[in-house]
N, C-alpha and C. Protein backbone atom coordinates (compact mmCIF):
# COMPACT_ATOMS: atom_id res chain seq x y z
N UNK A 1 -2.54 -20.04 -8.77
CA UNK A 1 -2.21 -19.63 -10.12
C UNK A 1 -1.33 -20.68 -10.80
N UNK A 2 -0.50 -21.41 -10.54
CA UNK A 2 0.72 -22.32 -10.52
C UNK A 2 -0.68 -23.60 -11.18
N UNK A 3 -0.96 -24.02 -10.38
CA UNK A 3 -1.99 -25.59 -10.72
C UNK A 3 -2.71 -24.90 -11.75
N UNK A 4 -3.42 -24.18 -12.04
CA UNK A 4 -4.11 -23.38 -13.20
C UNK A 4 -3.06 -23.64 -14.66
N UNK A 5 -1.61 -23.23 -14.15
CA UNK A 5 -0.91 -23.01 -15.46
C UNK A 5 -0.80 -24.80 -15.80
N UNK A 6 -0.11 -25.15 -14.79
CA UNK A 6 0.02 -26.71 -14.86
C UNK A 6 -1.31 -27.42 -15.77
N UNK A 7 -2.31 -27.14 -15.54
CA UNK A 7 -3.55 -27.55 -15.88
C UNK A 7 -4.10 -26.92 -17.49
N UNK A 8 -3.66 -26.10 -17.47
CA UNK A 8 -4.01 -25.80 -19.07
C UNK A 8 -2.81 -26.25 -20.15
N UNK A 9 -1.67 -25.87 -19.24
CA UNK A 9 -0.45 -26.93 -20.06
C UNK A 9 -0.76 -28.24 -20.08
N UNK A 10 -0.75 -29.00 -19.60
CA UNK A 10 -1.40 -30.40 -19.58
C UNK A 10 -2.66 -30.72 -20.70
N UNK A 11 -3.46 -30.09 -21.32
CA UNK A 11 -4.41 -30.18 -22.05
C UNK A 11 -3.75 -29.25 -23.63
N UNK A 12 -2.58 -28.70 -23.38
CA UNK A 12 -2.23 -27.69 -24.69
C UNK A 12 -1.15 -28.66 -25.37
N UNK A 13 -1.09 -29.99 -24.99
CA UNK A 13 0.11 -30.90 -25.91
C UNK A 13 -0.64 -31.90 -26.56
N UNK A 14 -2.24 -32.22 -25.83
CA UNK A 14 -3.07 -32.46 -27.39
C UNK A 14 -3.41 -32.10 -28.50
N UNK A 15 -3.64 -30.99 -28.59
CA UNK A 15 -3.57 -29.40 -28.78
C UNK A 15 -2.39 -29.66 -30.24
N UNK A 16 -1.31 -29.48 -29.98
CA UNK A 16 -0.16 -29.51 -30.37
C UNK A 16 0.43 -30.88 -31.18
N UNK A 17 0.38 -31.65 -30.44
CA UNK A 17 0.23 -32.91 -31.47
C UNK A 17 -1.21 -33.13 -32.87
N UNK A 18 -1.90 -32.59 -32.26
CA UNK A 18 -2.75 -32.42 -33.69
C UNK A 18 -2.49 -31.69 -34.82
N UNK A 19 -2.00 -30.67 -34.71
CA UNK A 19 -1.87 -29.93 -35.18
C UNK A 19 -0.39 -29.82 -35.80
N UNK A 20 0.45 -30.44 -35.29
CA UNK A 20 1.71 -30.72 -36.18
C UNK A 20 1.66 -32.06 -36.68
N UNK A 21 1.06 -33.50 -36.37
CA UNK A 21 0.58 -34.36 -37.21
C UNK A 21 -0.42 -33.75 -38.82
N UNK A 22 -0.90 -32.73 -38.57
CA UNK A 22 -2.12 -32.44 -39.49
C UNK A 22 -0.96 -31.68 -40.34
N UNK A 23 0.12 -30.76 -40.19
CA UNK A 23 1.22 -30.05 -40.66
C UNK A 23 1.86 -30.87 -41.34
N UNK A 24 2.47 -32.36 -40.56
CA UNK A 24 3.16 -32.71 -41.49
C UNK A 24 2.93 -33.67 -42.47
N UNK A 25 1.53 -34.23 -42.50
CA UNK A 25 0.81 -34.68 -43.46
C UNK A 25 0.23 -33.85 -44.79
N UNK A 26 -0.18 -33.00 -44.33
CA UNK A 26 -0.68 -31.61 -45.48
C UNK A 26 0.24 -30.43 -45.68
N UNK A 27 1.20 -30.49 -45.13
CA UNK A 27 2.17 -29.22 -45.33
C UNK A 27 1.27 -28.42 -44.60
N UNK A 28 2.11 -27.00 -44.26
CA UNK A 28 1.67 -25.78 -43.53
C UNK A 28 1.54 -24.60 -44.41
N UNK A 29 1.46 -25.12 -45.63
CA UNK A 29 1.39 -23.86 -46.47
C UNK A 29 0.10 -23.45 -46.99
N UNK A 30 -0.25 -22.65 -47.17
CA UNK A 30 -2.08 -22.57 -48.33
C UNK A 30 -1.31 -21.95 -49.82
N UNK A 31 -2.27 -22.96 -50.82
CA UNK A 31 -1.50 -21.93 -52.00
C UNK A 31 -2.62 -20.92 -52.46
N UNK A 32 -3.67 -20.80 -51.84
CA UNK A 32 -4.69 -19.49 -51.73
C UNK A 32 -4.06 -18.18 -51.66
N UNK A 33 -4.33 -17.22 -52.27
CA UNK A 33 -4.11 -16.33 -52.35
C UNK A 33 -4.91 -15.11 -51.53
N UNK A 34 -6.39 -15.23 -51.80
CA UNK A 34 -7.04 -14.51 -50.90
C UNK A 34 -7.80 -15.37 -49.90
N UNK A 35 -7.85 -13.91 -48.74
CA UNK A 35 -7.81 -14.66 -47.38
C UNK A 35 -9.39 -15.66 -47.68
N UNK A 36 -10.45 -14.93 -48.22
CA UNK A 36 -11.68 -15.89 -47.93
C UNK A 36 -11.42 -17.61 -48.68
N UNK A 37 -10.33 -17.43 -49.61
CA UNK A 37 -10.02 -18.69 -50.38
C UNK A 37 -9.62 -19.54 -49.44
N UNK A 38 -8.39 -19.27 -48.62
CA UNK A 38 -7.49 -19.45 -47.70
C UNK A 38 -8.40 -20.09 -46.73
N UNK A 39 -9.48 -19.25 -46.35
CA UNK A 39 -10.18 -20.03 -45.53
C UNK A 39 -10.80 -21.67 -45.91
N UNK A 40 -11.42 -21.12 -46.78
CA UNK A 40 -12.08 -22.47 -47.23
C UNK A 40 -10.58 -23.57 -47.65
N UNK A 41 -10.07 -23.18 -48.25
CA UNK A 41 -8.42 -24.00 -48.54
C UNK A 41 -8.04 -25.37 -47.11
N UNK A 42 -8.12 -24.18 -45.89
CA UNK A 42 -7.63 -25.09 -44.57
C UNK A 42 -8.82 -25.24 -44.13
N UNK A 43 -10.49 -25.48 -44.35
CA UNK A 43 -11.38 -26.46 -43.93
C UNK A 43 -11.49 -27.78 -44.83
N UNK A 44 -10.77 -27.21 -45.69
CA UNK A 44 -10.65 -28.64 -46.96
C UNK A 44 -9.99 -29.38 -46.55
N UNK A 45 -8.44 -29.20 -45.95
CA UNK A 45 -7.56 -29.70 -45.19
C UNK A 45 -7.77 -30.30 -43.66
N UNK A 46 -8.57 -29.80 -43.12
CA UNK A 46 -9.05 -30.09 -42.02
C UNK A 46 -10.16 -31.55 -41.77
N UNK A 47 -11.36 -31.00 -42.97
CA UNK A 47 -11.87 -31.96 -43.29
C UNK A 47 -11.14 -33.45 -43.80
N UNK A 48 -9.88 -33.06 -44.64
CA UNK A 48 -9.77 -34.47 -45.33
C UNK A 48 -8.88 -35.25 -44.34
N UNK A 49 -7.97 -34.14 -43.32
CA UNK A 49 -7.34 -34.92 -42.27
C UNK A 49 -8.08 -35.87 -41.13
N UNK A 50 -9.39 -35.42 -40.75
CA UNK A 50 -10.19 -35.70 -39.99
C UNK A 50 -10.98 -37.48 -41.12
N UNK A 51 -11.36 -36.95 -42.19
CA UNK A 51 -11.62 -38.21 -43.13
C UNK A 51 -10.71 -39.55 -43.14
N UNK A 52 -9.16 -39.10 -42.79
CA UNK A 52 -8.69 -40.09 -43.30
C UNK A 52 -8.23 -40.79 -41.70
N UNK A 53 -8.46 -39.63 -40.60
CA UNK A 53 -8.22 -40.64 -39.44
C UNK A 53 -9.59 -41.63 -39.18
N UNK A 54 -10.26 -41.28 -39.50
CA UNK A 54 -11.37 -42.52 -39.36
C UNK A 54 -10.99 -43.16 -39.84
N UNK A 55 -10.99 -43.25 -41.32
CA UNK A 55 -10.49 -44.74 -42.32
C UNK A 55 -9.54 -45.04 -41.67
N UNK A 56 -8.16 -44.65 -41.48
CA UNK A 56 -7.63 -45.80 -40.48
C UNK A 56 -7.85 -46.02 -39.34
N UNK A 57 -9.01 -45.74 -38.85
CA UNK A 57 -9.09 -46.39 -37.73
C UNK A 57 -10.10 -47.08 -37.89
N UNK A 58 -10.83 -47.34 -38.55
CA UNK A 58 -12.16 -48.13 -38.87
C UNK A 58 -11.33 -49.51 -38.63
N UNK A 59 -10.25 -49.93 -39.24
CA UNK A 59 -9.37 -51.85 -38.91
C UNK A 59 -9.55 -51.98 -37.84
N UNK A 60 -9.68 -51.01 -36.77
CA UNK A 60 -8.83 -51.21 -35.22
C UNK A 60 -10.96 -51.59 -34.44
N UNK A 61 -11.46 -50.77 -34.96
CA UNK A 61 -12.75 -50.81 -34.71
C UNK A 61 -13.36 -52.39 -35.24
């Protein structure tokens, strides 16, 4: 049980760095009001975070 926890912890701080890089670039807020807006709101966000790590990484490529 111990190597199990070890082992999913180990994979949950990629996890975590994405997701507070993506926070503190876009803020953590939605200014949506309703939830189906809200949704689409943070795939917009998702999408444009994901857009702009390519472009910088396209130099390195």
């Amino acid at each position: 049980m111990q190597s199990r926890d070890l082992k999913e912890s180990g994979r949950r701080w990629i996890a975590e760095i994405v997701f507070s890089s993506k926070k503190r670039m876009l803020g953590e807020d939605l200014l949506s009001k309703k939830f189906s807006a809200q949704k689409v709101e943070s795939g917009l966000k998702v999408m444009f975070y994901n857009q702009f790590l390519i472009q910088s990484w396209e130099w390195v490529l």
